[in-house]
N, C-alpha and C. Protein backbone atom coordinates (compact mmCIF):
# COMPACT_ATOMS: atom_id res chain seq x y z
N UNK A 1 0.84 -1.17 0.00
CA UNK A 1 0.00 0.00 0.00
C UNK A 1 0.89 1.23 0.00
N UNK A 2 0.85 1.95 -1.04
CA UNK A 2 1.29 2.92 -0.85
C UNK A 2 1.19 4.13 0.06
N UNK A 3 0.07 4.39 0.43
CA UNK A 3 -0.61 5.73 0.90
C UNK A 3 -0.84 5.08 2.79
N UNK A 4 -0.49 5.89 3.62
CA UNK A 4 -0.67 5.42 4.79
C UNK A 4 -1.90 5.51 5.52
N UNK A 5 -2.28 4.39 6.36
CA UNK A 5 -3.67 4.85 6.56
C UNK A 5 -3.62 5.65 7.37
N UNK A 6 -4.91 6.29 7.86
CA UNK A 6 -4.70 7.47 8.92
C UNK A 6 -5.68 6.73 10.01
N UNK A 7 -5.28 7.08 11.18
CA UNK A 7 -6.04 6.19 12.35
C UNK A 7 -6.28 6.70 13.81
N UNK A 8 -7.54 7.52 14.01
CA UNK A 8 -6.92 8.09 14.98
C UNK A 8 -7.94 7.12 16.42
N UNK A 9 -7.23 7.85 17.57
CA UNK A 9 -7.27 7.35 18.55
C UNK A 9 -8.24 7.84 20.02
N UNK A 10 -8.98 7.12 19.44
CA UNK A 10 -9.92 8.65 20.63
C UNK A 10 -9.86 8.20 21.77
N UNK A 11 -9.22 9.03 22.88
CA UNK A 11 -9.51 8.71 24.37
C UNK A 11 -11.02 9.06 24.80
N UNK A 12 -11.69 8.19 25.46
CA UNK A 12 -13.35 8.64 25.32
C UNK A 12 -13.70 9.09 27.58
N UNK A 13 -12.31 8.97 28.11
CA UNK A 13 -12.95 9.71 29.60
C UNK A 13 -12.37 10.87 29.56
N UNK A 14 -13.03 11.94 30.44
CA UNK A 14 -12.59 12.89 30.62
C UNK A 14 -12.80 13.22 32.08
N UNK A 15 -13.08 11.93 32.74
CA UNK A 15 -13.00 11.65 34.56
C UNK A 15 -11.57 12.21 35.09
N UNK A 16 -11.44 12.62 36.19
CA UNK A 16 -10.80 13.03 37.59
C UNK A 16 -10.07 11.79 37.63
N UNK A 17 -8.49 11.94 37.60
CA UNK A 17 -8.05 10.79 37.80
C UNK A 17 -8.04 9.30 36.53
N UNK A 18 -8.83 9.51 35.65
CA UNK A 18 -9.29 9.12 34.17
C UNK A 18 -7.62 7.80 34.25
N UNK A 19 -7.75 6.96 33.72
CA UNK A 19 -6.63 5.74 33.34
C UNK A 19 -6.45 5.56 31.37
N UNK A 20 -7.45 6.12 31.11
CA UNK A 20 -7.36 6.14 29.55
C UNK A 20 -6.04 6.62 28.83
N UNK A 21 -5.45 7.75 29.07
CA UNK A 21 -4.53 8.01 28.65
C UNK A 21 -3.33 7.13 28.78
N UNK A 22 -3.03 6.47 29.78
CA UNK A 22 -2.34 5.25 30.02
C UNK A 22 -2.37 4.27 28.98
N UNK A 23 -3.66 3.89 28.85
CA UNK A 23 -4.09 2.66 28.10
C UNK A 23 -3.59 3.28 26.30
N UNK A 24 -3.88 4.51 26.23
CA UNK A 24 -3.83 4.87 24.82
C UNK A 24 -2.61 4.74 24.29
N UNK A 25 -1.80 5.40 25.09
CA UNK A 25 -0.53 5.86 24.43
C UNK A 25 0.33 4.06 24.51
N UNK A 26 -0.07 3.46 25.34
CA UNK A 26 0.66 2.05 25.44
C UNK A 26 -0.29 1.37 23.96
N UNK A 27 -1.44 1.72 23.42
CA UNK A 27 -1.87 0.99 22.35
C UNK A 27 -1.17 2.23 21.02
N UNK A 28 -1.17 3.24 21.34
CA UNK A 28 -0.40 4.29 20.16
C UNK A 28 0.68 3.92 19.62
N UNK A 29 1.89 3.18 20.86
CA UNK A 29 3.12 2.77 20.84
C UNK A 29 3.01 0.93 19.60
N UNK A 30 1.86 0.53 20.06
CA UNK A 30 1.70 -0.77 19.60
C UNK A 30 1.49 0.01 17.74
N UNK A 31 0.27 0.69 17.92
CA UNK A 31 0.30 1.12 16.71
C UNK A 31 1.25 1.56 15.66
N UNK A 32 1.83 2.32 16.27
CA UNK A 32 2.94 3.03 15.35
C UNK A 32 4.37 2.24 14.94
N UNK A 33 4.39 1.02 15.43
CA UNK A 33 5.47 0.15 14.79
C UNK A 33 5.28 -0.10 13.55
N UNK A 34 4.00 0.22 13.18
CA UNK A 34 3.35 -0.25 11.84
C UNK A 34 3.76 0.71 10.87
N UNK A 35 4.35 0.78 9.67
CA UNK A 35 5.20 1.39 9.48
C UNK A 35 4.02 2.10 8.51
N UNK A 36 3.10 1.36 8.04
CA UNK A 36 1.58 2.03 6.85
C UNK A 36 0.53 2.42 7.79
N UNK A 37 0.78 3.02 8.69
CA UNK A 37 -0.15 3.50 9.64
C UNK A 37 0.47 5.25 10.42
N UNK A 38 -0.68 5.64 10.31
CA UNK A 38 -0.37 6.89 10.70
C UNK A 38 -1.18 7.89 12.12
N UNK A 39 -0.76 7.27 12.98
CA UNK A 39 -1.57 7.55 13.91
C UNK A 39 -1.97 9.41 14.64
N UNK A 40 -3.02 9.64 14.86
CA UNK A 40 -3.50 10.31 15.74
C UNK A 40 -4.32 10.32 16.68
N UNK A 41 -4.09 10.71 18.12
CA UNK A 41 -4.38 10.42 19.38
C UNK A 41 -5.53 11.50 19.40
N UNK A 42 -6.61 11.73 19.86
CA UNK A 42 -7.18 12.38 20.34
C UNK A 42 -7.82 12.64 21.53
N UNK A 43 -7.58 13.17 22.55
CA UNK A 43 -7.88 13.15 24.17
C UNK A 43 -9.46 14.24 24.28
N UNK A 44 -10.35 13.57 24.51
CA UNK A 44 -11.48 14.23 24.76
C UNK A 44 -11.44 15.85 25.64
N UNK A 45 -10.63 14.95 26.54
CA UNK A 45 -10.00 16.42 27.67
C UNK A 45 -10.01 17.49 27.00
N UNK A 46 -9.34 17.35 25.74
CA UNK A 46 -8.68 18.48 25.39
C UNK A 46 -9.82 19.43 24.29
N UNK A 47 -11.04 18.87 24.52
CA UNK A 47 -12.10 19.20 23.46
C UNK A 47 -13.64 19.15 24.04
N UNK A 48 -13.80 20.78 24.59
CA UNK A 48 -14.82 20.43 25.42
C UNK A 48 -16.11 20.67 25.07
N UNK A 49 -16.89 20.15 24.38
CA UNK A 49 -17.86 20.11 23.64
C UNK A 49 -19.13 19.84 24.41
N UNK A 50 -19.98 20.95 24.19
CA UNK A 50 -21.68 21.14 24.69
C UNK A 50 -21.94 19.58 24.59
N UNK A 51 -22.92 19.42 25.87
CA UNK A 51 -23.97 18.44 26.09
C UNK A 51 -24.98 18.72 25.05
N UNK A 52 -25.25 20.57 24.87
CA UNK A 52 -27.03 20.57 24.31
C UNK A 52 -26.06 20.65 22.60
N UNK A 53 -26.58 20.05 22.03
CA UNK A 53 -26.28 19.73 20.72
C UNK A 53 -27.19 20.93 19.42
N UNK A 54 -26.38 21.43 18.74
CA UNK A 54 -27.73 22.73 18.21
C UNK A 54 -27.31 22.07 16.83
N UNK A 55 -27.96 22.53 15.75
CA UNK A 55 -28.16 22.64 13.98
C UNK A 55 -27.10 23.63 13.16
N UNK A 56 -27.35 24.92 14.35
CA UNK A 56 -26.41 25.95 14.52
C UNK A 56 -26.01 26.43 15.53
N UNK A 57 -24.55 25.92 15.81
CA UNK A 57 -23.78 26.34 16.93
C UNK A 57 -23.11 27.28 16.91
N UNK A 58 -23.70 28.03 18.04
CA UNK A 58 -22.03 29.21 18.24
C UNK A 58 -20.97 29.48 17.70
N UNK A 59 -20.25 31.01 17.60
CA UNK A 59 -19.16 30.99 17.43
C UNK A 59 -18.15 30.26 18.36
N UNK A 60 -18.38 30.10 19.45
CA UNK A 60 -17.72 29.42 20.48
C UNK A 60 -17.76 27.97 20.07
N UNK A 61 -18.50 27.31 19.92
CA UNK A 61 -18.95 25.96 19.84
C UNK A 61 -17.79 25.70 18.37
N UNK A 62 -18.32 26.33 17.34
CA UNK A 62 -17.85 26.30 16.32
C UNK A 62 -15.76 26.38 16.42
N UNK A 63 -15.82 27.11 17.60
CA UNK A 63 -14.23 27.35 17.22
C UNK A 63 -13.55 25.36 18.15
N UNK A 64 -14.92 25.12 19.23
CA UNK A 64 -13.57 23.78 19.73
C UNK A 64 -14.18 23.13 18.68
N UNK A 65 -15.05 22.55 17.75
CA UNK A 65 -15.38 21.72 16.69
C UNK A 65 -14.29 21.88 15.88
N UNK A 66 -13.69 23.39 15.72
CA UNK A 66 -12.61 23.23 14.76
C UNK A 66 -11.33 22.25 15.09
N UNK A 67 -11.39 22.21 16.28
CA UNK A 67 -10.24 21.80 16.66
C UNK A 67 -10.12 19.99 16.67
N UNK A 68 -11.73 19.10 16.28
CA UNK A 68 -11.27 18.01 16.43
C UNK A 68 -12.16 17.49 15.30
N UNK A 69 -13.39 17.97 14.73
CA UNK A 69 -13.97 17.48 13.63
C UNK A 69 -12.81 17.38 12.34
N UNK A 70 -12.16 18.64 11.83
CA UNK A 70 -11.28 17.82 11.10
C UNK A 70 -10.42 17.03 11.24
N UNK A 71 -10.13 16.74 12.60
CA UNK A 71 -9.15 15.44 12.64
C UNK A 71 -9.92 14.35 12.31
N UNK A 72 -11.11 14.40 12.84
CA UNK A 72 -12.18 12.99 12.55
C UNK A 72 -12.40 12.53 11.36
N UNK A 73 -12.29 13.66 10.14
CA UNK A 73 -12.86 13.75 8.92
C UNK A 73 -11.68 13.09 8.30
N UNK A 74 -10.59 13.51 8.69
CA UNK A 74 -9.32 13.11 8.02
C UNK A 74 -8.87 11.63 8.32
N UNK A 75 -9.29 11.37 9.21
CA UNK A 75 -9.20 9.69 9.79
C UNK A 75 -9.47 8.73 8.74
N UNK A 76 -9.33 7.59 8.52
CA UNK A 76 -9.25 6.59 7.73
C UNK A 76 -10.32 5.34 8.77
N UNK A 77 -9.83 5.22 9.98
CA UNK A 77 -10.22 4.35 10.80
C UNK A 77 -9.97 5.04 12.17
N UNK A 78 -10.90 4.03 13.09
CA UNK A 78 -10.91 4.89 14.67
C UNK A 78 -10.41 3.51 15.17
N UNK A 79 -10.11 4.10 16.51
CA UNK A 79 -9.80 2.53 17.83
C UNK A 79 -10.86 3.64 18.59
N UNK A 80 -11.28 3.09 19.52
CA UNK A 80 -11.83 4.15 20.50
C UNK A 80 -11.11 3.45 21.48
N UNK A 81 -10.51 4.31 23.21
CA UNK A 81 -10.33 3.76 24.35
C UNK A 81 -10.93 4.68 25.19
N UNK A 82 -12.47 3.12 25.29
CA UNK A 82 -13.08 3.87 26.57
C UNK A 82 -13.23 3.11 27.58
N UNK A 83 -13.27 3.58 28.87
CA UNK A 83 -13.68 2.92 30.22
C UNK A 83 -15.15 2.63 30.47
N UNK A 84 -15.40 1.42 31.69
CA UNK A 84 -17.06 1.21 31.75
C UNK A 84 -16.99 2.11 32.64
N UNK A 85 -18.55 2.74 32.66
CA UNK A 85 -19.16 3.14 33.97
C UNK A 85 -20.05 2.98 33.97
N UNK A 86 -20.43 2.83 34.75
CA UNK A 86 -21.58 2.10 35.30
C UNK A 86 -22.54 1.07 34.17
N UNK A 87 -21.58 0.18 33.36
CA UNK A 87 -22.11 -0.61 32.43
C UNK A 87 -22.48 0.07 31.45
N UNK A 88 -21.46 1.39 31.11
CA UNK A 88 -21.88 1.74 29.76
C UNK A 88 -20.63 2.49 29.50
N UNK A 89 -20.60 3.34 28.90
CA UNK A 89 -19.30 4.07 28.52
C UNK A 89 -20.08 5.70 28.29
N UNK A 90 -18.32 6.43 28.48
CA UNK A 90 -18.82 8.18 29.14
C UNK A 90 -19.56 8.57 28.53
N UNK A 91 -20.16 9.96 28.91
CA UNK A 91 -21.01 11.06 28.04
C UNK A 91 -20.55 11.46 27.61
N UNK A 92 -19.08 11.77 27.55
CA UNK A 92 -18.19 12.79 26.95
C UNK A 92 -17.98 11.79 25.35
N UNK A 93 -17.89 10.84 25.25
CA UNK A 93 -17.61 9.94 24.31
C UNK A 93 -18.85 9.94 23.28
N UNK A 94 -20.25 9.98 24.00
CA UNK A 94 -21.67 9.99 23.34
C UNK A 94 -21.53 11.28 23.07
N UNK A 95 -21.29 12.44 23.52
CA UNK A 95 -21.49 13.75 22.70
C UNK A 95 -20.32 14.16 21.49
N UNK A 96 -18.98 13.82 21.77
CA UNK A 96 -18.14 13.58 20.60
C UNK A 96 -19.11 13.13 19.14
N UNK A 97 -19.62 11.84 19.46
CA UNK A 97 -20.37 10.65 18.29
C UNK A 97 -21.43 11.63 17.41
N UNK A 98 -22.09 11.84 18.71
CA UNK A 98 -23.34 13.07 18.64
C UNK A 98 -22.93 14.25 17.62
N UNK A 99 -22.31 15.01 17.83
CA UNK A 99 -22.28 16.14 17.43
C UNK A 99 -21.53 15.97 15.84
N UNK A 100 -21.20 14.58 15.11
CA UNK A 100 -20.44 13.90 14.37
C UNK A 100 -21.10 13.46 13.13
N UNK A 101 -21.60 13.54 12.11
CA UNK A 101 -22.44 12.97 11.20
C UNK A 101 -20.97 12.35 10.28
N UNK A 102 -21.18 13.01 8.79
CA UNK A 102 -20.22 12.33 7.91
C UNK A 102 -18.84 11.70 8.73
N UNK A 103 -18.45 12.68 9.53
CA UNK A 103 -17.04 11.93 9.78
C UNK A 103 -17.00 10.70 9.66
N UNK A 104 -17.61 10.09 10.15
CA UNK A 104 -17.72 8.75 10.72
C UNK A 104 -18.16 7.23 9.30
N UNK A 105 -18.80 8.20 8.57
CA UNK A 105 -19.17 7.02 7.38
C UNK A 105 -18.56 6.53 6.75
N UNK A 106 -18.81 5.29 6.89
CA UNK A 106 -17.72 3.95 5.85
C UNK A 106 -16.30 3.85 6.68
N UNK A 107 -16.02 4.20 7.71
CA UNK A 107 -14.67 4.04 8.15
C UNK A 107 -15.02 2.60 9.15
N UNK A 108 -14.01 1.76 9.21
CA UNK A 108 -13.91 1.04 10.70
C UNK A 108 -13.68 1.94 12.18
N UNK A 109 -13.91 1.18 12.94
CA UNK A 109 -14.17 1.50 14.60
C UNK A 109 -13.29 0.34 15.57
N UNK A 110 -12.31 0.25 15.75
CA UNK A 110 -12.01 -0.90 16.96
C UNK A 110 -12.21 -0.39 17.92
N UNK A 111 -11.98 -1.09 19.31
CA UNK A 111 -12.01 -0.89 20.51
C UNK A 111 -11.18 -1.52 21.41
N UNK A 112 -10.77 -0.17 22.45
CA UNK A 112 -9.67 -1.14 23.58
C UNK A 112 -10.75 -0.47 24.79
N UNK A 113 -11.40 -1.83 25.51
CA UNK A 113 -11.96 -1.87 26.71
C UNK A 113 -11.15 -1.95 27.91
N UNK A 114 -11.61 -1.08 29.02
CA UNK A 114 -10.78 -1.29 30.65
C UNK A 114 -12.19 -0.96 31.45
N UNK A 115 -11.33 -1.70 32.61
CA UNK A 115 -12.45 -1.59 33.64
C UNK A 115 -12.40 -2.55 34.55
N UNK A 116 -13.07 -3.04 35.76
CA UNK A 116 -13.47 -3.97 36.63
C UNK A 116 -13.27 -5.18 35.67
N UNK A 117 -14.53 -6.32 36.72
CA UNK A 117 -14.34 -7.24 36.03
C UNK A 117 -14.98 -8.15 34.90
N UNK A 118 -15.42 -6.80 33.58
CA UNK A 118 -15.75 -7.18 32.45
C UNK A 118 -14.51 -6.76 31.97
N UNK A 119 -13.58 -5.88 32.16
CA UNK A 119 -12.75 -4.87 31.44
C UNK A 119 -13.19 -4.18 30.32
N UNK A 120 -14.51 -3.10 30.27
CA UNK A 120 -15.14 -2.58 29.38
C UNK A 120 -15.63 -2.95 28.26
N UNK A 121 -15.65 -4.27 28.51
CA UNK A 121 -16.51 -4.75 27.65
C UNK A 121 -18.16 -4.62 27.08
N UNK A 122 -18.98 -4.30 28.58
CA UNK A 122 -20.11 -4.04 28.13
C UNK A 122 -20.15 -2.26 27.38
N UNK A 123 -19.04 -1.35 27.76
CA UNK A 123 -19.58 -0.07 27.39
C UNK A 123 -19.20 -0.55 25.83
N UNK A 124 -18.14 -1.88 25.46
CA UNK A 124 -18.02 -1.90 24.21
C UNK A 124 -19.24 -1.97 23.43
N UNK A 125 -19.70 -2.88 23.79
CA UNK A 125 -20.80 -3.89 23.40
C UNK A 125 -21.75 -2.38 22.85
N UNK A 126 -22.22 -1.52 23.87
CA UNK A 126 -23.43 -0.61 23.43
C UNK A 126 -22.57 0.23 22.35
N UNK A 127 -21.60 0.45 22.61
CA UNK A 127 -20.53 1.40 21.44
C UNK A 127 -20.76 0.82 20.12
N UNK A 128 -21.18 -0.60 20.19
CA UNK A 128 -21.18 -1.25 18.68
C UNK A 128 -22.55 -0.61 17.74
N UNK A 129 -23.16 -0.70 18.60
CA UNK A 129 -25.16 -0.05 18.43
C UNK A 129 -24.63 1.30 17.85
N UNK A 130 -24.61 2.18 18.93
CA UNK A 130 -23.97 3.22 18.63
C UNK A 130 -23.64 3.34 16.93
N UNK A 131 -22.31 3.08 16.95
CA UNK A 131 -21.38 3.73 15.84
C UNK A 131 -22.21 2.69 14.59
N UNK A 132 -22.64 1.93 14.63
CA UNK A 132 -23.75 1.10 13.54
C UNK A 132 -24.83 2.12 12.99
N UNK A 133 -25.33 3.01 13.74
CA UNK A 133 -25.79 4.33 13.29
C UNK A 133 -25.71 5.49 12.61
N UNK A 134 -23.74 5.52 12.94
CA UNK A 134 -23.17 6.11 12.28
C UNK A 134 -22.71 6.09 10.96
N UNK A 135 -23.08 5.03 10.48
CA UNK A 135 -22.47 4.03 9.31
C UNK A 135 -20.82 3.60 9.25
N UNK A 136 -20.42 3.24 10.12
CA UNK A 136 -19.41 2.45 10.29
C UNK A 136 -19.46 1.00 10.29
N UNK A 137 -18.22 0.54 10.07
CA UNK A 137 -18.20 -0.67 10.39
C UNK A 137 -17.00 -1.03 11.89
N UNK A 138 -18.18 -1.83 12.63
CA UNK A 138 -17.02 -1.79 13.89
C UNK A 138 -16.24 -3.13 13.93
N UNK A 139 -15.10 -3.51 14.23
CA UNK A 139 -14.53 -4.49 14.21
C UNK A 139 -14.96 -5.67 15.29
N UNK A 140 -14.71 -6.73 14.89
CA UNK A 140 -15.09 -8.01 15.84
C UNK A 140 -13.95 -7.96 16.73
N UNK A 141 -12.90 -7.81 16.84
CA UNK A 141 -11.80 -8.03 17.70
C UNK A 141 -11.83 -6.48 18.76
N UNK A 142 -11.02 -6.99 20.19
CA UNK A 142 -11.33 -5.35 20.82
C UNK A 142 -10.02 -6.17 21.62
N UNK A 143 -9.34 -5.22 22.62
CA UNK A 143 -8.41 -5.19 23.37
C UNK A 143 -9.50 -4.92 24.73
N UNK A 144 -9.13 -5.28 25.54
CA UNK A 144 -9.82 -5.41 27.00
C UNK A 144 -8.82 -5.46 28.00
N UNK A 145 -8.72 -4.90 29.07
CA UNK A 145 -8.33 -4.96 30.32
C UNK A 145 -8.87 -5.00 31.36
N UNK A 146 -8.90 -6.03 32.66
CA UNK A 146 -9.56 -6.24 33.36
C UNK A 146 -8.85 -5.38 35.08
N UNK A 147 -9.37 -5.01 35.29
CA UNK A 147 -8.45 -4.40 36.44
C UNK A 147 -7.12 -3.65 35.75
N UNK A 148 -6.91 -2.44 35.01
CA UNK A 148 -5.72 -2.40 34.68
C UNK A 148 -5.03 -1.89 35.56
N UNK A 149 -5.40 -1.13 36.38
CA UNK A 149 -4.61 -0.20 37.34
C UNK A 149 -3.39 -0.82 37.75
N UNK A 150 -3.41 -2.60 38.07
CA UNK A 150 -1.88 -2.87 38.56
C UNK A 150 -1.08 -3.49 37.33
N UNK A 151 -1.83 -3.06 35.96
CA UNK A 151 -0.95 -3.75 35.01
C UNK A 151 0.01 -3.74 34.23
N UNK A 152 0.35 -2.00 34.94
CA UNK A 152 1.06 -0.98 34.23
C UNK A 152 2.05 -0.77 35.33
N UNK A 153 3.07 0.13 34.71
CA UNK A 153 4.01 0.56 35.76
C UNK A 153 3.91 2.02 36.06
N UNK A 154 4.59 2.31 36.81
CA UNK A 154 4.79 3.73 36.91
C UNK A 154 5.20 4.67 35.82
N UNK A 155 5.83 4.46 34.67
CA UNK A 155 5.93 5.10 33.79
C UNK A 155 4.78 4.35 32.39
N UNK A 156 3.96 4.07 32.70
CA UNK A 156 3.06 3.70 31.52
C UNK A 156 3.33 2.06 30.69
N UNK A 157 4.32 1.46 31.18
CA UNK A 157 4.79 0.76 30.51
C UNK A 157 3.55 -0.95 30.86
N UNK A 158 3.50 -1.39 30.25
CA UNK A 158 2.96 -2.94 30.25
C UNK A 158 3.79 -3.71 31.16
N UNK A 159 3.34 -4.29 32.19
CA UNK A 159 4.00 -5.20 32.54
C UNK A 159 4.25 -6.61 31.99
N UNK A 160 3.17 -6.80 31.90
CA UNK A 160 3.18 -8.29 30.89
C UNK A 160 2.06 -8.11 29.43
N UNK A 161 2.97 -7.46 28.92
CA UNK A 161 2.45 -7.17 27.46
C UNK A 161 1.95 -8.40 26.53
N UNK A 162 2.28 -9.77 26.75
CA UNK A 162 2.05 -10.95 25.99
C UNK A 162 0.36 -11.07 25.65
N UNK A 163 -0.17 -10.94 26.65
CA UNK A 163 -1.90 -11.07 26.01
C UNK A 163 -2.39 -10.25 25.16
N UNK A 164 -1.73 -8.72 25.67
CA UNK A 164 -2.93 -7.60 25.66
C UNK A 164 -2.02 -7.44 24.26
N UNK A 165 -0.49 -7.38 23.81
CA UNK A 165 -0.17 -6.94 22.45
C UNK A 165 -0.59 -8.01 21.56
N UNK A 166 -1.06 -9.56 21.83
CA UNK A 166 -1.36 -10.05 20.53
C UNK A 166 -2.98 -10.04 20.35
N UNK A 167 -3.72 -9.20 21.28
CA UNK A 167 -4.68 -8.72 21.03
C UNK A 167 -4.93 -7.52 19.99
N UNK A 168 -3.58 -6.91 20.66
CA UNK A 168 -3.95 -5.33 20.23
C UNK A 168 -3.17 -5.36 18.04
N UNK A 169 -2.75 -6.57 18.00
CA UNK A 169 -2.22 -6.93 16.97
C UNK A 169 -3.48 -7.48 16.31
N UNK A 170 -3.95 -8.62 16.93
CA UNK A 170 -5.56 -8.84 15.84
C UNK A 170 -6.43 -7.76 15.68
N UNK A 171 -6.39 -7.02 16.42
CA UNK A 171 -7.40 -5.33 16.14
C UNK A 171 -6.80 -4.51 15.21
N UNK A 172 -5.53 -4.48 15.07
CA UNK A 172 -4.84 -3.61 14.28
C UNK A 172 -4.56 -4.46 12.87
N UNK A 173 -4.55 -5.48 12.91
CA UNK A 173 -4.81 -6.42 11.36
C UNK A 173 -6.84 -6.06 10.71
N UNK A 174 -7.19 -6.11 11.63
CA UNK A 174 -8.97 -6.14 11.28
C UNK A 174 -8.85 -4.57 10.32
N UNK A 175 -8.29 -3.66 11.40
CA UNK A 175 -8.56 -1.96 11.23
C UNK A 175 -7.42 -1.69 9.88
N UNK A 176 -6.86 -2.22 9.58
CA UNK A 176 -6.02 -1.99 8.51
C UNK A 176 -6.73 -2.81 7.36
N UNK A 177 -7.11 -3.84 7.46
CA UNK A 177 -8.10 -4.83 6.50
C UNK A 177 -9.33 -3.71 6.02
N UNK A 178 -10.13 -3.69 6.79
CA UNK A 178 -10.96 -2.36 6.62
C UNK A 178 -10.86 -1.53 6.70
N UNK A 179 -9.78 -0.42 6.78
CA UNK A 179 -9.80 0.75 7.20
C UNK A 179 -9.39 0.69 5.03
N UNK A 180 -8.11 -0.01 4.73
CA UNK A 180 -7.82 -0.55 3.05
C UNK A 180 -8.77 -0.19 2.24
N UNK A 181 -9.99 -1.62 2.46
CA UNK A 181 -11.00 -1.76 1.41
C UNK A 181 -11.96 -0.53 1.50
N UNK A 182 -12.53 -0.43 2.16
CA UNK A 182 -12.99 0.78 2.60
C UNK A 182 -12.27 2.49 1.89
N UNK A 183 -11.37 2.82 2.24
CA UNK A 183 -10.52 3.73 1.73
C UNK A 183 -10.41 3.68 -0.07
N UNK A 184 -10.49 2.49 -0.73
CA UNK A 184 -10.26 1.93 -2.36
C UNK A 184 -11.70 2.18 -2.54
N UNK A 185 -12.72 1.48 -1.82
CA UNK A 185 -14.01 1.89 -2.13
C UNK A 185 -14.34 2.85 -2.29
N UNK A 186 -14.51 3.51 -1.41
CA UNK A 186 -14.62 5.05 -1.39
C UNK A 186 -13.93 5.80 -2.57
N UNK A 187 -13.05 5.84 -2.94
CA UNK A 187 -12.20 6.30 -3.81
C UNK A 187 -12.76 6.21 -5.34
N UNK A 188 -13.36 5.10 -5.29
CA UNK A 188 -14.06 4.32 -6.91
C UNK A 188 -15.48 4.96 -6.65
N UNK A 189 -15.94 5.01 -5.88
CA UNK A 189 -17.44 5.50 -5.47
C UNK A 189 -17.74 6.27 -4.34
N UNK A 190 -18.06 7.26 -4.04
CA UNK A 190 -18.38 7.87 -2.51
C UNK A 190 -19.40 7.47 -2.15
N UNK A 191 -19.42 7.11 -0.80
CA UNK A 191 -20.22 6.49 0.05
C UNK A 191 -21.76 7.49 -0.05
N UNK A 192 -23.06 6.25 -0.53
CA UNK A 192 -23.88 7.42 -0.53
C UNK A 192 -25.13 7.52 1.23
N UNK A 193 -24.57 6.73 2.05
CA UNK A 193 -25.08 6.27 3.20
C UNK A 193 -26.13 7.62 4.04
């Protein structure tokens, strides 16, 4: 493949104390060995976007949209890394989606789940509903962590990387498979969804 895919990375908490960023940048690092992949991280934190959703938003509204809708648009494929709460996943993550139409069409979606002891799996699970709305396609494979808090070190690092990287390797084979066909498709025909 000539052309690199573009892939970005959405951190989906924007909680007090939040573990996502941990989890991301240790799956960013997995990512970017890939030499046809072109990653971008995106931290919700850093993009603070209205609950009330308008048709026509503000100049205000309009200026943080600038700051992350075209990254979305420019994406090829997403991972999302979100945490459960309370058996679902954040608001901050649902108003991102929300406020989101085209970005999102015809691209893949993976997922890296954390949490207790599903390891975010169920907020995955409703994320699938979700972004199926969006016209995506979400991947069958997801990265999960169950308790991560002791699985990491003090500087971010994996302690026992053996499960979670040949996970995070079948997600990143799926998201490159589709993120490909998808990208060629599009190209021959625009998506009329």
């Amino acid at each position: 493949m000539s052309e690199s895919l573009r892939v970005a990375i959405i951190i989906g908490s924007v909680r007090e104390g939040r573990f996502g960023p941990t989890i991301a940048n240790w799956f960013a690092g997995v990512a970017r060995q890939r030499e046809n992949l072109n990653i971008d991280v995106i931290d919700l934190i850093e993009h603070d976007l209205p609950h009330q959703l308008s048709p026509s938003p503000s100049d205000d509204v309009k200026a943080v949209l600038a700051g992350v809708s075209p990254r979305l648009a420019a994406a090829d494929a997403f991972v999302v890394v979100t945490p459960e709460y309370n058996h679902s996943f954040p608001a901050s993550l649902k108003t991102l989606i929300d406020w989101h139409t085209t970005e999102w069409h015809a691209k893949p979606v993976g997922f890296v789940g954390y949490g207790g002891l599903a390891g975010g799996m169920r907020a995955v699970e409703q994320l699938r509903q979700v972004f199926a709305e969006c016209h995506t396609v979400t991947v069958r494979d997801t990265v999960g962590f169950h308790g991560p808090w002791g699985q990491f070190d003090e500087q971010g690092t994996l302690i026992d990387p053996t499960q979670a990287e040949a996970a995070a390797k079948t997600l990143l084979d799926s998201i490159e498979w589709w993120g490909t066909a998808l990208k060629a498709k599009k190209a021959e025909a625009p998506y009329g969804g």
